[in-house]
Protein backbone atom coordinates (compact mmCIF):
# COMPACT_ATOMS: atom_id res chain seq x y z
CA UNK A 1 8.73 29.21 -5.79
CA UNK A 2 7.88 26.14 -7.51
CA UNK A 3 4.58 24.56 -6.76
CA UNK A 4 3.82 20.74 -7.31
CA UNK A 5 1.20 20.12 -9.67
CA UNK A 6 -1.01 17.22 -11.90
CA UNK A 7 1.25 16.03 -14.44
CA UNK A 8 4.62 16.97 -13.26
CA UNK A 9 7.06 14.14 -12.03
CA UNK A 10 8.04 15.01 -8.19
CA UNK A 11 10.83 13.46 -6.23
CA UNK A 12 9.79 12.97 -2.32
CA UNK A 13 11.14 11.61 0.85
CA UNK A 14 8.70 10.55 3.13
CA UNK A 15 7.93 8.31 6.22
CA UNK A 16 4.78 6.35 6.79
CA UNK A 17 3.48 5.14 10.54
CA UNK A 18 -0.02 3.39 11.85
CA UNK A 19 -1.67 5.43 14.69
CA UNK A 20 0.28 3.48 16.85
CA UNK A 21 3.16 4.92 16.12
CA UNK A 22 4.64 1.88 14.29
CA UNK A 23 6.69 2.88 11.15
CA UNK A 24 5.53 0.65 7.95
CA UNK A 25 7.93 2.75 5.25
CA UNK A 26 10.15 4.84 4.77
CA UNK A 27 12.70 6.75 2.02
CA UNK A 28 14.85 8.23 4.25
CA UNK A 29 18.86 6.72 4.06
CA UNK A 30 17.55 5.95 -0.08
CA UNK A 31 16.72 6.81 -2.93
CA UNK A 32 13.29 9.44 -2.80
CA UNK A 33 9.99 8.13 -4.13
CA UNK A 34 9.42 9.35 -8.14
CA UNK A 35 6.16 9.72 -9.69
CA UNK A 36 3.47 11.49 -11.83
CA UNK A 37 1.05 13.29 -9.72
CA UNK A 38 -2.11 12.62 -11.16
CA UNK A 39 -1.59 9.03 -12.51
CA UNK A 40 -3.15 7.16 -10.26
CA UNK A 41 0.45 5.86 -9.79
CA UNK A 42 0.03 6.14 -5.80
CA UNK A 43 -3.06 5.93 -2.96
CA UNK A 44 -4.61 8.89 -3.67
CA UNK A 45 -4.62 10.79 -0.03
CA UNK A 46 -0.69 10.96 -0.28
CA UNK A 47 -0.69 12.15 -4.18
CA UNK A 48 -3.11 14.95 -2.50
CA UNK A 49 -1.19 16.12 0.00
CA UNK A 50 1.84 16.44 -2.47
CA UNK A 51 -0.54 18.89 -4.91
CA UNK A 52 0.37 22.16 -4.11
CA UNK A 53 3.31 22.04 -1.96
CA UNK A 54 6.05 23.80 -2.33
CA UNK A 55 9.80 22.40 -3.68
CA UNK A 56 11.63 21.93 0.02
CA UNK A 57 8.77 22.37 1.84
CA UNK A 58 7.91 19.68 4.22
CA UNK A 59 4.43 18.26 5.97
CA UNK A 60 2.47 15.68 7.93
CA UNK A 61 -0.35 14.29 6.81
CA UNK A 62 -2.92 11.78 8.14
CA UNK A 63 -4.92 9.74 5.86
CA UNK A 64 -8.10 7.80 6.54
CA UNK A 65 -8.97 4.52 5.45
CA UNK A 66 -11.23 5.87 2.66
CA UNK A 67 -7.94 7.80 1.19
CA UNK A 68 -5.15 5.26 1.14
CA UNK A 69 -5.97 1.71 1.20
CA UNK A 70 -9.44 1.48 1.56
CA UNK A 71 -11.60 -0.33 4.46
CA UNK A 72 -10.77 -4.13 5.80
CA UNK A 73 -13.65 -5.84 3.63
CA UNK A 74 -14.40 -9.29 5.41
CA UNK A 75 -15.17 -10.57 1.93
CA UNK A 76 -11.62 -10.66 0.54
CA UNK A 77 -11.12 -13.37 3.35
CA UNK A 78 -11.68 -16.98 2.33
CA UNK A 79 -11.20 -20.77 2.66
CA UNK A 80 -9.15 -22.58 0.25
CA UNK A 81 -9.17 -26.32 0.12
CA UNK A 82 -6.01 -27.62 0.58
CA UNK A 83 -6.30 -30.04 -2.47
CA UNK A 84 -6.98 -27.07 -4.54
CA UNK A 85 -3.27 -26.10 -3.96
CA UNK A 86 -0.53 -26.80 -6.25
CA UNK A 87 1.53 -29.91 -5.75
CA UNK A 88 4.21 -29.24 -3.06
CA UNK A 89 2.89 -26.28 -1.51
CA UNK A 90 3.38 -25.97 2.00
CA UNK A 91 1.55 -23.16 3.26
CA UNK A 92 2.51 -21.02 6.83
CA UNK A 93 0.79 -18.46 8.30
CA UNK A 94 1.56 -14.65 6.88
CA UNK A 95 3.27 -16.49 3.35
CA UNK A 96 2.46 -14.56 0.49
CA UNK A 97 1.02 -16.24 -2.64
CA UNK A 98 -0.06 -15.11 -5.73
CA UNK A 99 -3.37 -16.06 -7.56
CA UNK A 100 -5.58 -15.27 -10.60
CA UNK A 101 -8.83 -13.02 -10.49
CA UNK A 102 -11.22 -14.01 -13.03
CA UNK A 103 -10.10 -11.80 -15.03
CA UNK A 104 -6.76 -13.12 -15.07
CA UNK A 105 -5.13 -10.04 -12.77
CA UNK A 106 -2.77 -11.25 -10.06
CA UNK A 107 -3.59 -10.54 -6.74
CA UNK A 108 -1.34 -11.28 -3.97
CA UNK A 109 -3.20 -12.70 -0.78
CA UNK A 110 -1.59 -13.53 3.10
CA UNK A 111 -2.61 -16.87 4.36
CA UNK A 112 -3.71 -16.30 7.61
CA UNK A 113 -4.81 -19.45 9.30
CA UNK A 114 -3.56 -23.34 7.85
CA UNK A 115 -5.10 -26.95 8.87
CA UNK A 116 -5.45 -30.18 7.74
CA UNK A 117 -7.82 -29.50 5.08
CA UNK A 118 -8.15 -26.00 4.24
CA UNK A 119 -6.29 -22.71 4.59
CA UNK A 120 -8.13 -19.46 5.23
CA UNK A 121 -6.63 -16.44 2.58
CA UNK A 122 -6.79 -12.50 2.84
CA UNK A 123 -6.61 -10.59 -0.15
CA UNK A 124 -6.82 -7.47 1.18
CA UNK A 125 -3.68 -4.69 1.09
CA UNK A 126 -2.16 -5.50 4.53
CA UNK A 127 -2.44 -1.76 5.26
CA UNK A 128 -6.19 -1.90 4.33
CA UNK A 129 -8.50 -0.27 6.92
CA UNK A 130 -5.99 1.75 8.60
CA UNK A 131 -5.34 5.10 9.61
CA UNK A 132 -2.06 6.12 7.66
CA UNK A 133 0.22 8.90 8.78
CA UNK A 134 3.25 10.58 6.17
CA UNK A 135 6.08 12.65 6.70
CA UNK A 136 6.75 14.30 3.19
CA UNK A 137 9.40 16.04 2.06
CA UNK A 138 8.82 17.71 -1.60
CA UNK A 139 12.70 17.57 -3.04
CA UNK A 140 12.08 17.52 -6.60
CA UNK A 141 9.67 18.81 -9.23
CA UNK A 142 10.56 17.81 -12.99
């Protein structure tokens, strides 16, 4: 049997939930999810649990924190004035907007609270400090 290993290109279906049993993503009805195992190309707790399986095998994993998004960090939450904005900008609560690091990398940040003066940003991965659970399928190993 053909086992999934660093380097090769693998084809999965898959279904991700919270602890709470509230489903966040999912393959299944599409296309599967395609990438290099190895390449840093996914969180690294589900490119681990696809190492080593099997082609058609199937298995649930759950993933802390620590392997998938890392923890909530308070410190990627922050005030913004609202005359720092660009002209025309009218932000609501859970927009998405895209900034510049220093370094000139885009990040993507939810506003999370808006008033007169200021708005309060998150930048971390909405899916940051939780407990992720996947349903993987292994269909294809190239």
């Amino acid at each position: 049997m053909q086992t999934a290993k660093k380097g090769d290109t693998v084809s999965v279906h898959y279904t991700g939930w919270l602890s709470d049993g509230t489903v966040f993503d999912s393959s299944l009805g599409g296309e599967p999810l395609t990438f290099e195992l190895g390449s840093g190309e996914i969180i690294q707790g589900f490119d681990d649990a696809v190492t080593g399986m099997e082609l058609g095998e199937s298995k649930t994993v759950e993933l802390e924190p620590s392997e998938a998004y890392g923890p909530y960090r308070e410190e990627l939450v922050f005030e913004v004035d609202r005359v720092n904005l660009p002209e025309g900008l009218e932000p609501e609560v859970g927009q998405r907007l895209q900034m510049r690091q220093p370094d000139r990398q885009p990040v993507i940040v939810i506003v999370t609270e808006v008033n007169e003066e200021t708005i309060t940003l998150d930048a971390n991965h909405p899916l940051a400090g939780e407990r992720l659970i996947f349903d993987i399928e292994l269909v294809g190993i190239a």
